[in-house]
Protein backbone atom coordinates (compact mmCIF):
# COMPACT_ATOMS: atom_id res chain seq x y z
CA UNK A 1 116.46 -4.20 -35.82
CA UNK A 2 120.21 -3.57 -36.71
CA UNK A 3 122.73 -5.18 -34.66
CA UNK A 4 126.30 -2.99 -33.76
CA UNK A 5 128.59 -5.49 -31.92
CA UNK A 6 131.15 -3.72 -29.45
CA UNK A 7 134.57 -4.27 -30.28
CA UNK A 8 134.99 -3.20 -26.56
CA UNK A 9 133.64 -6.37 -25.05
CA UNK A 10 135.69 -8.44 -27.15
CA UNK A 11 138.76 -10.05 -26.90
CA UNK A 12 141.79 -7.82 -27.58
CA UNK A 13 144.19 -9.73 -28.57
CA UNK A 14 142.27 -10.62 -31.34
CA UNK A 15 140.44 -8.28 -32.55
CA UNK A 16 140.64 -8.89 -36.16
CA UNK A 17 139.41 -12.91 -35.62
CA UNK A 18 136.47 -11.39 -33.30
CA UNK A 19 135.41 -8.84 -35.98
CA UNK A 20 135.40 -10.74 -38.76
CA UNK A 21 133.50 -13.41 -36.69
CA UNK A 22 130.91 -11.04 -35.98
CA UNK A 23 130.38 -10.24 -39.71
CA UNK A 24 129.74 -13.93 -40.90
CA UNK A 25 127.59 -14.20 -37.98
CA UNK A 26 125.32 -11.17 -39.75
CA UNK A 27 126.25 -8.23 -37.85
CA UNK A 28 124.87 -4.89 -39.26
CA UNK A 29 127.60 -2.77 -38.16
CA UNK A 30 130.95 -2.77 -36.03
CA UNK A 31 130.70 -0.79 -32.69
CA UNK A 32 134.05 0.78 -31.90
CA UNK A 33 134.29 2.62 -28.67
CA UNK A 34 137.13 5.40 -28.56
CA UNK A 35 137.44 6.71 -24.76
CA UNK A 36 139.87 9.23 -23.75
CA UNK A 37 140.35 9.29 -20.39
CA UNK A 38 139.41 12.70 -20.15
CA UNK A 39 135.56 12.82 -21.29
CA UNK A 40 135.24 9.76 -19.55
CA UNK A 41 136.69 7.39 -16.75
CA UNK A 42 138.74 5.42 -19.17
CA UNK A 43 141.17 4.77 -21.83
CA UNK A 44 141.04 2.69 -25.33
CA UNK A 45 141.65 2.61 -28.59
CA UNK A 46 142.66 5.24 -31.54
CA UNK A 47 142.51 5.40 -35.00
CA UNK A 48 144.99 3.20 -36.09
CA UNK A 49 143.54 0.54 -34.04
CA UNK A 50 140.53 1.63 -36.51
CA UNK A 51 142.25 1.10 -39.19
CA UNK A 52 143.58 -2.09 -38.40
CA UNK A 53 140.32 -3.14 -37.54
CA UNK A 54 139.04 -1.63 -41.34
CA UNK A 55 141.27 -4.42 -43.33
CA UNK A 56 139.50 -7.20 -41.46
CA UNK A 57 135.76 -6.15 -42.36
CA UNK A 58 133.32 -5.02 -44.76
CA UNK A 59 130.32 -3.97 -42.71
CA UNK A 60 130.23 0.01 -41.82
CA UNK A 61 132.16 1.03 -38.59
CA UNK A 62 130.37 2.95 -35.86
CA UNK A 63 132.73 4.71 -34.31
CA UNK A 64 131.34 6.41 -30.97
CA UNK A 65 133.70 8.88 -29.65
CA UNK A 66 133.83 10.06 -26.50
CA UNK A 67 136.40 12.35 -25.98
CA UNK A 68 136.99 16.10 -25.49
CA UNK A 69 137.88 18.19 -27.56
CA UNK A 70 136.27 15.99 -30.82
CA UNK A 71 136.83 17.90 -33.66
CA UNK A 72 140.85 17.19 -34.44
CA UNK A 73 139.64 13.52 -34.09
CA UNK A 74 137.36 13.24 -37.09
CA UNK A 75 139.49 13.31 -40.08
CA UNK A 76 141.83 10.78 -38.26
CA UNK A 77 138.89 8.00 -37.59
CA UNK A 78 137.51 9.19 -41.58
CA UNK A 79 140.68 8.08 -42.70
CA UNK A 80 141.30 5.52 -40.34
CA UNK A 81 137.67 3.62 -42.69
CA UNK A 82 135.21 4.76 -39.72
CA UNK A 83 131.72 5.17 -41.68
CA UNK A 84 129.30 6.58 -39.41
CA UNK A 85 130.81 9.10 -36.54
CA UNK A 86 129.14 10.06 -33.29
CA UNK A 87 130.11 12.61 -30.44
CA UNK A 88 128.69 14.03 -27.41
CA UNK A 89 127.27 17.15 -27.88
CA UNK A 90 129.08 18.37 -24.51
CA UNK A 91 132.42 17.46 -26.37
CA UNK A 92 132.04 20.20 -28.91
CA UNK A 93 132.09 23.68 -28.87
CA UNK A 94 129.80 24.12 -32.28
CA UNK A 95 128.12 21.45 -32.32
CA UNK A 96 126.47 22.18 -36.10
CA UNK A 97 129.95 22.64 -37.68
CA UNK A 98 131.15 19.44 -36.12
CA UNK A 99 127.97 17.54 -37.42
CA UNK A 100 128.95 19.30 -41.25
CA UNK A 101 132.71 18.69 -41.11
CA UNK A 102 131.58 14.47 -40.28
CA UNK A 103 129.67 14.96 -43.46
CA UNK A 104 132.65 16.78 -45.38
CA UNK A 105 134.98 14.06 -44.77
CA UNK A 106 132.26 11.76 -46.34
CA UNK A 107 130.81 9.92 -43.30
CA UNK A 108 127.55 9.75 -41.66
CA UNK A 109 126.73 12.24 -38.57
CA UNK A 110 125.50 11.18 -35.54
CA UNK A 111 124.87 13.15 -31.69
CA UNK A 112 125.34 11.05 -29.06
CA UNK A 113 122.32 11.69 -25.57
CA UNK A 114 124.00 10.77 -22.34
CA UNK A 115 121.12 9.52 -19.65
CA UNK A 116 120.95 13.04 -18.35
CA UNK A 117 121.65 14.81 -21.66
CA UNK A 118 118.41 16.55 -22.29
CA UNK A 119 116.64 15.82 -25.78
CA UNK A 120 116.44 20.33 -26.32
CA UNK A 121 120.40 19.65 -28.09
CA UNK A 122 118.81 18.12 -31.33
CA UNK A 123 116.57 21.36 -31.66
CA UNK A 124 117.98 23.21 -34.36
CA UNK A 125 120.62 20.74 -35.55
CA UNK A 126 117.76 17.51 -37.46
CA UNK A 127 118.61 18.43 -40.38
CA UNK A 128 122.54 17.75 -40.43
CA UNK A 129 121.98 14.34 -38.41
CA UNK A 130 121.96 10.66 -39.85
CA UNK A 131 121.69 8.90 -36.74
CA UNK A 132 120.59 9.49 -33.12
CA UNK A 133 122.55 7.69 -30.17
CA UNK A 134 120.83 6.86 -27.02
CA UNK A 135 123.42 5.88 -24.24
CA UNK A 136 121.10 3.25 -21.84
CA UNK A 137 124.29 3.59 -19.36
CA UNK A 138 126.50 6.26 -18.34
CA UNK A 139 129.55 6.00 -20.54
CA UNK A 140 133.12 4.84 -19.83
CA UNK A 141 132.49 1.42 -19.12
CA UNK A 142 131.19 -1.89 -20.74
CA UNK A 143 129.31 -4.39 -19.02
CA UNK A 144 126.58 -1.81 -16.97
CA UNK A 145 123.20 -1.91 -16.02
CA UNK A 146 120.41 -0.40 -18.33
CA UNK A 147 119.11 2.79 -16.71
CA UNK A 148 115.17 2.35 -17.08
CA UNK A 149 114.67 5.87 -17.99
CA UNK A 150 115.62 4.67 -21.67
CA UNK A 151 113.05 3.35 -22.97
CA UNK A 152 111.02 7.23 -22.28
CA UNK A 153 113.38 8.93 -23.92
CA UNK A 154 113.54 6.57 -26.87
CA UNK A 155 109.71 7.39 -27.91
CA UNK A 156 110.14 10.93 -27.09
CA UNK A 157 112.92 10.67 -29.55
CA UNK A 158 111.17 8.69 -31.53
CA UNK A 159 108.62 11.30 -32.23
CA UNK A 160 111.06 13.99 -33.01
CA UNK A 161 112.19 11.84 -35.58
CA UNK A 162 108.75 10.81 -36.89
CA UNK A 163 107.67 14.46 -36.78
CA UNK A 164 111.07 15.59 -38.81
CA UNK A 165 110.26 13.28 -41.65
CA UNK A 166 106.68 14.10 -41.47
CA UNK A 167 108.10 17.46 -42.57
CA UNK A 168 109.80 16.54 -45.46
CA UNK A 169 112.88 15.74 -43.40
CA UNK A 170 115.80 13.10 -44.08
CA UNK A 171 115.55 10.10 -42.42
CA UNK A 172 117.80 9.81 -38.78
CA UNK A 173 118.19 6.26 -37.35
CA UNK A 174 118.17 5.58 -33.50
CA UNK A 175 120.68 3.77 -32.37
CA UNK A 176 120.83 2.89 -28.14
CA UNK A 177 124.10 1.53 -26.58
CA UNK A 178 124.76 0.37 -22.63
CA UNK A 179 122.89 -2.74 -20.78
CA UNK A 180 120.99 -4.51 -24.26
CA UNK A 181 120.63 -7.81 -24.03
CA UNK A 182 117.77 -10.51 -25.05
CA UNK A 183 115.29 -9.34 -22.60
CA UNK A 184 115.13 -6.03 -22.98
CA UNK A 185 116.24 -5.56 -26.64
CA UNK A 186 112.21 -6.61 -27.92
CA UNK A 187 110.81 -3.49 -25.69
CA UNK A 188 113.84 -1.01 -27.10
CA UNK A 189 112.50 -2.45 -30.79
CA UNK A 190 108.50 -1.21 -29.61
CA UNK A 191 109.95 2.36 -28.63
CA UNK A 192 111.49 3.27 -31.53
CA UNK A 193 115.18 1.96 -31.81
CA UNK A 194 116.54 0.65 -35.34
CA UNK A 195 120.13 -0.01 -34.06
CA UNK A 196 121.37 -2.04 -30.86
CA UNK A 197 125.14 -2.06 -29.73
CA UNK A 198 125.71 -5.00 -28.04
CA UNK A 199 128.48 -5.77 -26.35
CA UNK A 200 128.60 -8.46 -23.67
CA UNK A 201 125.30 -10.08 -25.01
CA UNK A 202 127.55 -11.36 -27.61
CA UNK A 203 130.74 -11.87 -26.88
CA UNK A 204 130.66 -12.58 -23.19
CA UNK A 205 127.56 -15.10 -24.22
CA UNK A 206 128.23 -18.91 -25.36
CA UNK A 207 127.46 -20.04 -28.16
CA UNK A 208 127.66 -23.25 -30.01
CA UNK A 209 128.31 -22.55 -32.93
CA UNK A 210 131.21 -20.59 -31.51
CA UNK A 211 131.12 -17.94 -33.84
CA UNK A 212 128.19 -16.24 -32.69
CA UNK A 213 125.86 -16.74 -34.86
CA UNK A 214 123.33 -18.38 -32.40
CA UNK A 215 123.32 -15.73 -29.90
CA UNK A 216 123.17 -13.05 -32.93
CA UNK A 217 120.01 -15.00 -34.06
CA UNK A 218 118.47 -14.87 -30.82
CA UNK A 219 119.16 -11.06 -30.29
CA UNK A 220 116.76 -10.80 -33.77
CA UNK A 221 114.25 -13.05 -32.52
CA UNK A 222 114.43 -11.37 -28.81
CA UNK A 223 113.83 -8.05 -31.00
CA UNK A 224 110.84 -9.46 -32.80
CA UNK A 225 108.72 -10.09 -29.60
CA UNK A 226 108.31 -7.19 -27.69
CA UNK A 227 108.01 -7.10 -23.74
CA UNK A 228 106.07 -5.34 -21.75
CA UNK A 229 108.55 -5.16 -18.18
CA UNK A 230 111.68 -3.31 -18.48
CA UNK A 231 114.31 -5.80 -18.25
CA UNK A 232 117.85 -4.05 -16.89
CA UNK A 233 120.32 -6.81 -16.34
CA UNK A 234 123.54 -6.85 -18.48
């Protein structure tokens, strides 16, 4: 299981400190929410808060955008040092030439699944995607409950993945953001996911190390041993 801290559950007036506390504390990747007030109910950051962001780590950022229209975006965040972009199919008008210009600019691809997003938008476009996002909330907001119906969708995904590769197909991670925390990140790890963003489970958590590297640790562990309830607290 990969770990994606959210930079959007940290502290802002420090974000540089936070991310490169995350890092030493063996984060996979850097979550960085951009909201637009627009596709969703609220307002954040932009790329040069990316970029600012970029001088502080060396882990790959995940930059999720969710904003409407996407496309002017995406050379902005590429420059910005954003390594792996993701959009909401809803956000784009062609979805398959937004997916190719993410690779053009030399960054990984990724669709992003809202609860009610139905799974038919990856049809036709497996074959230009490096990564799958799973929202386990409705987006706009840290800090939400885990809508249960996740964890079906993740093996249906699953599958589609398994079945792409089966077929000679590149490989496509799945990645699920909204509600994870230590009980219910070891059942998202049996149906499928390779990525976690956490948000509040780590920087809203104590820790005594106070650098996060104890509740980091436990997030693996919590992965390692599957449950069998669906857990949805935050």
């Amino acid at each position: 299981m990969m770990l994606a801290p959210s930079l959007l559950s940290a502290d802002f007036s420090r974000l540089g400190e936070e991310a490169r506390a995350v890092e030493h504390a063996g984060a996979d990747w850097l979550h960085f929410d951009v909201m637009d007030n627009h596709y969703v109910p609220n307002l954040t950051v932009g790329p040069m808060v990316c970029q600012a962001v970029r001088r502080h780590v060396h882990m790959p950022i995940d930059v999720h955008l969710m904003v409407e229209p996407v496309d002017a975006l995406l050379p902005l965040f590429a420059a910005a040092g954003a390594n792996l972009l993701t959009f909401h199919p809803e956000a784009s008008r062609h979805v398959d030439r937004t997916l190719s210009t993410i690779r053009e600019l030399g960054c990984k691809a990724g669709l992003v699944l809202n609860p009610a997003t139905p799974v038919s938008w990856l049809d036709h476009v497996m074959d230009r995607l490096d990564l799958i996002l799973l929202m386990g909330v409705n987006p706009g907001f840290g800090g939400q409950t885990l809508i249960a119906s996740i964890f079906d969708k993740l093996r249906a995904v699953r599958a589609r993945i398994d079945a792409h590769q089966a077929t000679g197909g590149a490989p496509i991670l799945l990645e699920v953001d909204g509600g994870v925390h230590a009980g219910n990140i070891g059942q998202l790890a049996e149906c499928g996911a390779d990525v976690c963003v956490v948000g509040n489970a780590v920087f809203s958590a104590p820790d005594a190390d106070g650098g996060y590297q104890t509740v980091l640790r436990t997030l693996r562990n919590a992965a390692a041993t599957p449950c069998t309830t669906p857990q949805a607290s935050r």
